[in-house]
PDB file of N, CA and C in Angstrom:
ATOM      1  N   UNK A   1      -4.156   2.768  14.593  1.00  0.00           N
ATOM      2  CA  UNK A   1      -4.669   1.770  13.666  1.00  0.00           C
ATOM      3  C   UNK A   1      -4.008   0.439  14.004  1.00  0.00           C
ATOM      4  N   UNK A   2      -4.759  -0.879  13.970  1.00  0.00           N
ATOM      5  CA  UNK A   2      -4.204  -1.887  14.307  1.00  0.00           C
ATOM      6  C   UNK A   2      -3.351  -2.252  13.216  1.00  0.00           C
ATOM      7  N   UNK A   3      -2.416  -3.539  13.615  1.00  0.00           N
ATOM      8  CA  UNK A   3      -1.456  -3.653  12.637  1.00  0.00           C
ATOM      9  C   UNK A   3      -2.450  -4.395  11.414  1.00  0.00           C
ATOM     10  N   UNK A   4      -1.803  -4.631   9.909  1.00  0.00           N
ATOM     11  CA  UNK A   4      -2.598  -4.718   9.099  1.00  0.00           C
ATOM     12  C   UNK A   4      -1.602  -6.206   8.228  1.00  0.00           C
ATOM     13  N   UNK A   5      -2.047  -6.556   7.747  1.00  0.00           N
ATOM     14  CA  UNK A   5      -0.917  -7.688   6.974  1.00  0.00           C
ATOM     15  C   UNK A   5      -0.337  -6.901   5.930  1.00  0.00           C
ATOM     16  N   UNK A   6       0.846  -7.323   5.520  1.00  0.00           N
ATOM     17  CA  UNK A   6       1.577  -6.589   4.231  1.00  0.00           C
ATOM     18  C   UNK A   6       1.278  -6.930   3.276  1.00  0.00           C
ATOM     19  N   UNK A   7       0.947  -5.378   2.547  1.00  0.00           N
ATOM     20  CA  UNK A   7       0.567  -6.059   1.121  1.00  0.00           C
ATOM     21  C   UNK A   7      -1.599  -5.561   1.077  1.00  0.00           C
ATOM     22  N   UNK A   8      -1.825  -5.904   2.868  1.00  0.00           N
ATOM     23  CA  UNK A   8      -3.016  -5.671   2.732  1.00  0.00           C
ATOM     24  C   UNK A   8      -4.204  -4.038   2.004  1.00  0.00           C
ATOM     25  N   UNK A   9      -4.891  -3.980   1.640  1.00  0.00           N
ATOM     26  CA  UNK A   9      -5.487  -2.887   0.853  1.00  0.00           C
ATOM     27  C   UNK A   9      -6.354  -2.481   1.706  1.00  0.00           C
ATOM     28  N   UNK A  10      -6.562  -1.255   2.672  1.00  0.00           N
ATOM     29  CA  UNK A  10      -8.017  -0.296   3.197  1.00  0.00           C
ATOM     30  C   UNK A  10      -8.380   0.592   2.633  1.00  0.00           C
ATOM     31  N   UNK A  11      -9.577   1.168   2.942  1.00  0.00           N
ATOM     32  CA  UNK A  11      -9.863   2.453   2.811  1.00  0.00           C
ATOM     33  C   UNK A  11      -9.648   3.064   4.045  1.00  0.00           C
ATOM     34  N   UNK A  12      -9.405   4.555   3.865  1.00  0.00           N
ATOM     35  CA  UNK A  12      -8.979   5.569   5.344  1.00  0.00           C
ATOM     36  C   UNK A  12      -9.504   6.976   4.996  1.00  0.00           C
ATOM     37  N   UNK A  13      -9.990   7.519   5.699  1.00  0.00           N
ATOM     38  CA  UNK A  13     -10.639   8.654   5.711  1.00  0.00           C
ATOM     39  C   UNK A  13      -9.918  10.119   6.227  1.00  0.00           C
ATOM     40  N   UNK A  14      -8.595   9.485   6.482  1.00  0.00           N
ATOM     41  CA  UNK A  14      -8.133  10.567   6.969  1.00  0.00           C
ATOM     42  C   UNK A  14      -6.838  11.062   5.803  1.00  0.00           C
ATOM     43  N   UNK A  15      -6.147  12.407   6.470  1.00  0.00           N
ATOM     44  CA  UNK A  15      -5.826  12.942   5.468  1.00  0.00           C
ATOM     45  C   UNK A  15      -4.405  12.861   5.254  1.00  0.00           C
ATOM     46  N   UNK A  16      -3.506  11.686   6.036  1.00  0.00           N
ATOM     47  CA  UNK A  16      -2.229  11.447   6.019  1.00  0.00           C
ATOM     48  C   UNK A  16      -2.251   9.979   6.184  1.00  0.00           C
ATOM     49  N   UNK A  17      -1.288   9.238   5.562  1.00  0.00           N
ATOM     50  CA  UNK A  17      -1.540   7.492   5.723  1.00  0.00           C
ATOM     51  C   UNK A  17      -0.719   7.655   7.000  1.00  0.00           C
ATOM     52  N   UNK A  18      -1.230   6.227   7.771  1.00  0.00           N
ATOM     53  CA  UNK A  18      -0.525   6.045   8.867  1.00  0.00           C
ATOM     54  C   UNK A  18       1.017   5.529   9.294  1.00  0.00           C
ATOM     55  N   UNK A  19       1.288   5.146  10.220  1.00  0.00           N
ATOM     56  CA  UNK A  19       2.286   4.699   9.901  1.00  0.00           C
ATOM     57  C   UNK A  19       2.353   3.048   9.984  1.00  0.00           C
ATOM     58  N   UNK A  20       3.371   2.845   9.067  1.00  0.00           N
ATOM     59  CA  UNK A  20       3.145   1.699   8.555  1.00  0.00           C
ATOM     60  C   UNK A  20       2.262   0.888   7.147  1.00  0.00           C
ATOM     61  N   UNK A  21       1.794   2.293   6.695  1.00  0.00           N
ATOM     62  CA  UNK A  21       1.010   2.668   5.828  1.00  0.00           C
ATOM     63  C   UNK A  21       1.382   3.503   4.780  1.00  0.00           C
ATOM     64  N   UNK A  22       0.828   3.510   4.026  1.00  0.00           N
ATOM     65  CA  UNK A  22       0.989   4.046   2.749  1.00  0.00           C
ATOM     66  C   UNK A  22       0.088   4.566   1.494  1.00  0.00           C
ATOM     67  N   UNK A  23      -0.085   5.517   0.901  1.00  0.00           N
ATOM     68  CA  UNK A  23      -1.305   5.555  -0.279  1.00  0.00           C
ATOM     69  C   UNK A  23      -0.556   4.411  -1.477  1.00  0.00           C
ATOM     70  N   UNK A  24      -2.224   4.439  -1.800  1.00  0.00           N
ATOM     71  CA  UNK A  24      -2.236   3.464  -3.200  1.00  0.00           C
ATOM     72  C   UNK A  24      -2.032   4.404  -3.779  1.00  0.00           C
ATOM     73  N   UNK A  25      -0.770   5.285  -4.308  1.00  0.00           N
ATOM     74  CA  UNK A  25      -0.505   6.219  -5.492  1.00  0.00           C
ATOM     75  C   UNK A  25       0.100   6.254  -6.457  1.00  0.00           C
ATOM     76  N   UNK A  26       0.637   4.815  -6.725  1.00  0.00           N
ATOM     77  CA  UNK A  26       1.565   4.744  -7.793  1.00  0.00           C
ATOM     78  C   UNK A  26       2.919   4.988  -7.554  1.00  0.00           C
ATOM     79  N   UNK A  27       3.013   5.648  -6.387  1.00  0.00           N
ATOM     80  CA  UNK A  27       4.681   5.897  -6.105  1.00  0.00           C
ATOM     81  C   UNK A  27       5.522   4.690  -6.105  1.00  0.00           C
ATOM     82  N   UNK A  28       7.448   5.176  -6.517  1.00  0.00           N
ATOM     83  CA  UNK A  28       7.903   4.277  -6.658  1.00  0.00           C
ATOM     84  C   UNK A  28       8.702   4.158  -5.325  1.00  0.00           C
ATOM     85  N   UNK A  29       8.664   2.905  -5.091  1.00  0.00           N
ATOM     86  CA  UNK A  29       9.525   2.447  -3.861  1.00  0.00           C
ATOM     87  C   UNK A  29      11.074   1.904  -3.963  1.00  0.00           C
ATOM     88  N   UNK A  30      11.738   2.171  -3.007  1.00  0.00           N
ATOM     89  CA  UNK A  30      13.466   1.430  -3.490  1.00  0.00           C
ATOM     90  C   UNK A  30      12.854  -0.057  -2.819  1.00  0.00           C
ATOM     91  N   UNK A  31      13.527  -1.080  -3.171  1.00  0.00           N
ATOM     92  CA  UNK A  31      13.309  -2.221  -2.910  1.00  0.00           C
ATOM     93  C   UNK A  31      14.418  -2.739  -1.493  1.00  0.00           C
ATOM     94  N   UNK A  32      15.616  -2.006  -1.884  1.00  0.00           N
ATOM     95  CA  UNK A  32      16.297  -1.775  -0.776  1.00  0.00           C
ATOM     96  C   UNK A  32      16.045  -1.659   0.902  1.00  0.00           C
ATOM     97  N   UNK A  33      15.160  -0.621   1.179  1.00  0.00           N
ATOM     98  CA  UNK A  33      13.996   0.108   2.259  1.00  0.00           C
ATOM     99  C   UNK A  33      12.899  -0.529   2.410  1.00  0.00           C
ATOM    100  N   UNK A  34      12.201  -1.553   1.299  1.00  0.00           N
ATOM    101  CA  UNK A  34      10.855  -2.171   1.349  1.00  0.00           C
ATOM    102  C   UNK A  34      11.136  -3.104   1.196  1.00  0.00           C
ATOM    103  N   UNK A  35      12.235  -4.199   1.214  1.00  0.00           N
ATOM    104  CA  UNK A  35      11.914  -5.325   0.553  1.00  0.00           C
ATOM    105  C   UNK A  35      10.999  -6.329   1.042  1.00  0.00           C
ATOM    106  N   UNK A  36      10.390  -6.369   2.163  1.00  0.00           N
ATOM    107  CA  UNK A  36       9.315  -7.179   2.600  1.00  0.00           C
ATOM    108  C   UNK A  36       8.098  -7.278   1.760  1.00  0.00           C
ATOM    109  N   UNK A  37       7.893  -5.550   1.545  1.00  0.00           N
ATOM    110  CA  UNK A  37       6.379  -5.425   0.872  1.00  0.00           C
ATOM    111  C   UNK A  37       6.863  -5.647  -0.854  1.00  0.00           C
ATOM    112  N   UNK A  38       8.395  -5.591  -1.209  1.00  0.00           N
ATOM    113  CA  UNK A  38       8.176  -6.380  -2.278  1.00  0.00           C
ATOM    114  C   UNK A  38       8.288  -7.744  -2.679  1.00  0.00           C
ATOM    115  N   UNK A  39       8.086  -8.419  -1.601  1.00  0.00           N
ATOM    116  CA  UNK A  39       7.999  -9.554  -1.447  1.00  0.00           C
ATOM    117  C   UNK A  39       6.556  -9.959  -1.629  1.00  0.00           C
ATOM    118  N   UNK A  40       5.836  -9.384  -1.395  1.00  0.00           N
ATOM    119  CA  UNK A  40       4.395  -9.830  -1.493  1.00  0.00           C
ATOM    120  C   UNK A  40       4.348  -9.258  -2.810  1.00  0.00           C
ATOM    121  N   UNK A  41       4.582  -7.766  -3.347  1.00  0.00           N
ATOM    122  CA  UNK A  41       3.774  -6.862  -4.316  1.00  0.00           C
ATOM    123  C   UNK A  41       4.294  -7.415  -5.727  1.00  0.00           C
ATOM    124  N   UNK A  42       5.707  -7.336  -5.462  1.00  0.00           N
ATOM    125  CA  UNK A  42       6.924  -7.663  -6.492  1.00  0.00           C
ATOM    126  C   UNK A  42       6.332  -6.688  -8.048  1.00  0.00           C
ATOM    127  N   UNK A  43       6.609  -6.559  -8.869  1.00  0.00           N
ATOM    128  CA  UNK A  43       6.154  -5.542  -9.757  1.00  0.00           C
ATOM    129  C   UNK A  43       4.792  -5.500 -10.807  1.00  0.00           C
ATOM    130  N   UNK A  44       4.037  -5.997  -9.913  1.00  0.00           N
ATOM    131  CA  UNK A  44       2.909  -6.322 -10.250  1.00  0.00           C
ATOM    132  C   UNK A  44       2.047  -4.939 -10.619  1.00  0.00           C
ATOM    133  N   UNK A  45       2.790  -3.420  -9.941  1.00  0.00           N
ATOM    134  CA  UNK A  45       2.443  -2.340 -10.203  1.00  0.00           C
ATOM    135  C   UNK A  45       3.136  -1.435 -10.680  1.00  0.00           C
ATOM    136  N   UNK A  46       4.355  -1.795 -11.377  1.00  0.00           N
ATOM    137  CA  UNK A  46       5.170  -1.554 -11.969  1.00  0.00           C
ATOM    138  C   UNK A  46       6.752  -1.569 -10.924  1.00  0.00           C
ATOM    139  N   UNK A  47       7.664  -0.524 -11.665  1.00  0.00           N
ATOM    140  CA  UNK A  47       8.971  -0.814 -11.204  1.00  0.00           C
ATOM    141  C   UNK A  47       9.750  -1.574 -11.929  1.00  0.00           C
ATOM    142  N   UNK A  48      11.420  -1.799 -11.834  1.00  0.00           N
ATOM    143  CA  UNK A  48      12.002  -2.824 -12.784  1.00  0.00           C
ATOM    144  C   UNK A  48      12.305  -3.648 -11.733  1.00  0.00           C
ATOM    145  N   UNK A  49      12.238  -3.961 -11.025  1.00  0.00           N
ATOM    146  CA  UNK A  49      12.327  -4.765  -9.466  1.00  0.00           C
ATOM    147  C   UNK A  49      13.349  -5.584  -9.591  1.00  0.00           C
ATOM    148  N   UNK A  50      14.736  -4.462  -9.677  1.00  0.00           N
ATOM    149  CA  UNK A  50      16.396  -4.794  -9.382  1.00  0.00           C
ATOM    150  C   UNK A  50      16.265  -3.601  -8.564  1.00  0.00           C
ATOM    151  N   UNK A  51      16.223  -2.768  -8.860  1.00  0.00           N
ATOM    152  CA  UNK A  51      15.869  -1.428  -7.564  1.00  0.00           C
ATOM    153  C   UNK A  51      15.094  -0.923  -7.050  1.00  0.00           C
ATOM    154  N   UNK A  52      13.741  -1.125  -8.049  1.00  0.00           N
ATOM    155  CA  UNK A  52      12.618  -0.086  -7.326  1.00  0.00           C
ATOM    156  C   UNK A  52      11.417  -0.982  -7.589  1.00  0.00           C
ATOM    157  N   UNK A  53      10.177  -0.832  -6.661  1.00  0.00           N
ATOM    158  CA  UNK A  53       8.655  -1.256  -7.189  1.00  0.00           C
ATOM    159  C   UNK A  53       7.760  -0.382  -6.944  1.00  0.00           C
ATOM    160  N   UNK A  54       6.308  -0.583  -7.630  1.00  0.00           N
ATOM    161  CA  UNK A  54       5.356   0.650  -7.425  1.00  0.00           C
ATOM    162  C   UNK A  54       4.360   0.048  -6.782  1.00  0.00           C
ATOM    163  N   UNK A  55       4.148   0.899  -5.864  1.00  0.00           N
ATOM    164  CA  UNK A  55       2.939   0.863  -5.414  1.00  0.00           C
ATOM    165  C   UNK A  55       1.541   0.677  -6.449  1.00  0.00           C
ATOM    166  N   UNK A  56       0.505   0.084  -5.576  1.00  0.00           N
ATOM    167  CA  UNK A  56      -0.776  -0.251  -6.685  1.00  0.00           C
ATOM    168  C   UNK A  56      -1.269   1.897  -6.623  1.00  0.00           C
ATOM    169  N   UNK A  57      -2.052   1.792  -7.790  1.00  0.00           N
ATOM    170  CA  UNK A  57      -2.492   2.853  -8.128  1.00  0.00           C
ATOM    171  C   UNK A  57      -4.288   3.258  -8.210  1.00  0.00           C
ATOM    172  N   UNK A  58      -4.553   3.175  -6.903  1.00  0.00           N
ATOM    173  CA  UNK A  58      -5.795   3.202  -6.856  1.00  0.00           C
ATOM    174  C   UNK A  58      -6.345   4.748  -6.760  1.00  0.00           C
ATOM    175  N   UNK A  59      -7.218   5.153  -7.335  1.00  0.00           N
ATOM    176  CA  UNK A  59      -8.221   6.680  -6.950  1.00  0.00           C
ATOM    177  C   UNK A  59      -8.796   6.777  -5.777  1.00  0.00           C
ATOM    178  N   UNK A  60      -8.625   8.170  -5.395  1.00  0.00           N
ATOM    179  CA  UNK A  60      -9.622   7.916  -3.871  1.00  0.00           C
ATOM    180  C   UNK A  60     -10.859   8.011  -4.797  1.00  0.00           C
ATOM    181  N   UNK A  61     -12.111   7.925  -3.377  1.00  0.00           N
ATOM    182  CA  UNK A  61     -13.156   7.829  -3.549  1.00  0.00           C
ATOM    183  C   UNK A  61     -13.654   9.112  -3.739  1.00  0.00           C
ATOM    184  N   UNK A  62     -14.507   9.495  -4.555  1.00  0.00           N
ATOM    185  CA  UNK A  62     -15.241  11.011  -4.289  1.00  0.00           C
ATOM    186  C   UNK A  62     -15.728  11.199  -2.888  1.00  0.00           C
ATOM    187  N   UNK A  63     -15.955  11.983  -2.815  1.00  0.00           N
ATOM    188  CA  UNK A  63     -17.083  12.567  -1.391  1.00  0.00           C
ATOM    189  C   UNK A  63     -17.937  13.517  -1.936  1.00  0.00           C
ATOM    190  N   UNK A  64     -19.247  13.931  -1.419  1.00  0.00           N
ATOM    191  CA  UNK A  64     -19.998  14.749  -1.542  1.00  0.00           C
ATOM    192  C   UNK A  64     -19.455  15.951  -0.928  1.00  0.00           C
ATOM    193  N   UNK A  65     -19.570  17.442  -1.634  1.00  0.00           N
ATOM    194  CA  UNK A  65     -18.729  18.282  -1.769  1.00  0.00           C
ATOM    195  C   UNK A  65     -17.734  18.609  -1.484  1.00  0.00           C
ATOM    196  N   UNK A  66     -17.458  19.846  -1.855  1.00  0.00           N
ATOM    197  CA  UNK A  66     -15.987  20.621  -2.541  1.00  0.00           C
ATOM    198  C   UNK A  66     -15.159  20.560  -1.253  1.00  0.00           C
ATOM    199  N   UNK A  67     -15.532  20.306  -0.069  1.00  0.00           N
ATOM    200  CA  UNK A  67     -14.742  20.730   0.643  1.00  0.00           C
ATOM    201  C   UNK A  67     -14.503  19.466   1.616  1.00  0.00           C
ATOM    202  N   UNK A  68     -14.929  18.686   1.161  1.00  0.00           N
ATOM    203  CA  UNK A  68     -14.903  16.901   1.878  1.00  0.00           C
ATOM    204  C   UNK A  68     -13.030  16.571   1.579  1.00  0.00           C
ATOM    205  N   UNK A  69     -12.417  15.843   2.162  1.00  0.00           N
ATOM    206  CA  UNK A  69     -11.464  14.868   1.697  1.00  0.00           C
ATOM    207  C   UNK A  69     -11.769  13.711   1.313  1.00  0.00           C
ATOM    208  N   UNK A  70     -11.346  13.562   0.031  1.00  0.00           N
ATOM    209  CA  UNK A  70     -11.411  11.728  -0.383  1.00  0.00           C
ATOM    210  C   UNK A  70     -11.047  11.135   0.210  1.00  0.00           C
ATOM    211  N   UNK A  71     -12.065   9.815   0.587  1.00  0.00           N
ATOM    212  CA  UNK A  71     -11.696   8.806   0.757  1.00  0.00           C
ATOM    213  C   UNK A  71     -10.281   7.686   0.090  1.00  0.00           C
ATOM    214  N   UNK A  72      -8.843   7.453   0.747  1.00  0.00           N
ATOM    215  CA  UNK A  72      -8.161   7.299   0.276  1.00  0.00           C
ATOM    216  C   UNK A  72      -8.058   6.079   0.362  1.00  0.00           C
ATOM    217  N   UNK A  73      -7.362   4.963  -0.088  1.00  0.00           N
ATOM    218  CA  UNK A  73      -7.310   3.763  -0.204  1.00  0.00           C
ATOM    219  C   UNK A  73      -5.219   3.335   0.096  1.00  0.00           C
ATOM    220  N   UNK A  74      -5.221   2.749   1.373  1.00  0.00           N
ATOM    221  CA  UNK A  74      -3.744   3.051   1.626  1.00  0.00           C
ATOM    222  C   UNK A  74      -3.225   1.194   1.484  1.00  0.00           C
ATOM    223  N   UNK A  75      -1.697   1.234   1.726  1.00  0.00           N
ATOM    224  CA  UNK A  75      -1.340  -0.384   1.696  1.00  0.00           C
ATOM    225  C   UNK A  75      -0.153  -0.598   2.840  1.00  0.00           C
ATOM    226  N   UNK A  76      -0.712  -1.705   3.631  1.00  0.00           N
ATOM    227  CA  UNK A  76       0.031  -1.964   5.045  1.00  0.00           C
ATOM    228  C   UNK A  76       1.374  -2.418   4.487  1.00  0.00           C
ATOM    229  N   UNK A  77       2.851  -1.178   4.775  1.00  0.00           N
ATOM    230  CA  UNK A  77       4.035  -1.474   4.504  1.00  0.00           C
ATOM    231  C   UNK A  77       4.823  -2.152   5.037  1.00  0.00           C
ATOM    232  N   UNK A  78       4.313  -2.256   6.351  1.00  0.00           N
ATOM    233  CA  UNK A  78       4.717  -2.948   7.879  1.00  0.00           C
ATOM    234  C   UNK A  78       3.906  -3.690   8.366  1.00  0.00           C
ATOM    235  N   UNK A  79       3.599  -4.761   8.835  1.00  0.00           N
ATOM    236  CA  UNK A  79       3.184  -5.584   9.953  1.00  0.00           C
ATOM    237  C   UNK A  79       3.376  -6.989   9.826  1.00  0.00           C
ATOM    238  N   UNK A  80       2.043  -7.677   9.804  1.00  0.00           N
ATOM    239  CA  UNK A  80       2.198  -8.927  10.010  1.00  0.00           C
ATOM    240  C   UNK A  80       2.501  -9.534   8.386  1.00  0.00           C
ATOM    241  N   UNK A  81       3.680 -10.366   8.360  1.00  0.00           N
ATOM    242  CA  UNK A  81       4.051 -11.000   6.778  1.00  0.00           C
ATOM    243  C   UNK A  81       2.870 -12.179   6.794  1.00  0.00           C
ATOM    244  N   UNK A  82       2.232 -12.161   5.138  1.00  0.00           N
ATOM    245  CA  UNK A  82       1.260 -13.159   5.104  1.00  0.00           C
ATOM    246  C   UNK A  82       1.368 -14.423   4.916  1.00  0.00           C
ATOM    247  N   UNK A  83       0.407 -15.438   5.414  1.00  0.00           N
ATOM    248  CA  UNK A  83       1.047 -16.652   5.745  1.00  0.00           C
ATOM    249  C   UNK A  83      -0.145 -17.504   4.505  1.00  0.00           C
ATOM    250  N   UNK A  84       0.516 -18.027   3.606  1.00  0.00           N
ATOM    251  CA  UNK A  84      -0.234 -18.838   2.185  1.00  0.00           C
ATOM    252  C   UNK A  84      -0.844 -19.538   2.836  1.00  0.00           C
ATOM    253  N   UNK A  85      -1.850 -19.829   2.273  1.00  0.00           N
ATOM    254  CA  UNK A  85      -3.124 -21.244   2.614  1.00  0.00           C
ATOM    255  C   UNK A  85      -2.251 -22.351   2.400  1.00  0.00           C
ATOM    256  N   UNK A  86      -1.425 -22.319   1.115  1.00  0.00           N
ATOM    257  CA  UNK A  86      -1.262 -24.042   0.595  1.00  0.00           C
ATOM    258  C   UNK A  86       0.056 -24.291   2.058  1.00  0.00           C
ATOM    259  N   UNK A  87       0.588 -23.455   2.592  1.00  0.00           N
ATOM    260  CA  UNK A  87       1.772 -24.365   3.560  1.00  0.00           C
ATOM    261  C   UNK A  87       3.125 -23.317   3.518  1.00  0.00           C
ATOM    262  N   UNK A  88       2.985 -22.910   2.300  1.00  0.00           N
ATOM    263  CA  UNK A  88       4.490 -22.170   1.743  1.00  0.00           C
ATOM    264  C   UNK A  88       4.768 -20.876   2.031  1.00  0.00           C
TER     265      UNK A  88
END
């Protein structure tokens, strides 16, 4: 998978996030280990963000039957840091 900006949101079809990647599951992150991506996310998905932040909490997608994997929706933990329109 190409690199993705941090912070950025896909959908992925497969059945393990990549690396550098992550599910939208609500999990909590140490800020310690991530602090880049809480630099963008900061506790906008919870966390008390002196130690920890959460990931956004998105549902996969259904699929047509029982035996499909959802479509998962993951968030780039690693790559390129995003660069603001206004300059900053």
């Amino acid at each position: 998978m190409e690199d993705g900006t941090i912070g950025e949101i896909r959908l992925f079809a497969g059945t393990f996030a990549p690396q550098n990647w992550a599910f939208c599951d609500g999990t909590i992150q140490q800020i310690a280990t991530n602090e880049v991506l809480f630099t963008v996310i900061g506790t906008q998905f919870g966390g008390d963000g002196v130690s920890n932040f959460a990931l956004p909490k998105l549902a996969p997608l259904p699929t047509i039957g029982a035996e499909q994997t959802p479509i998962n929706y993951i968030i780039c933990a690693n790559g390129m840091y995003p660069r603001r329109s206004d300059g900053q």
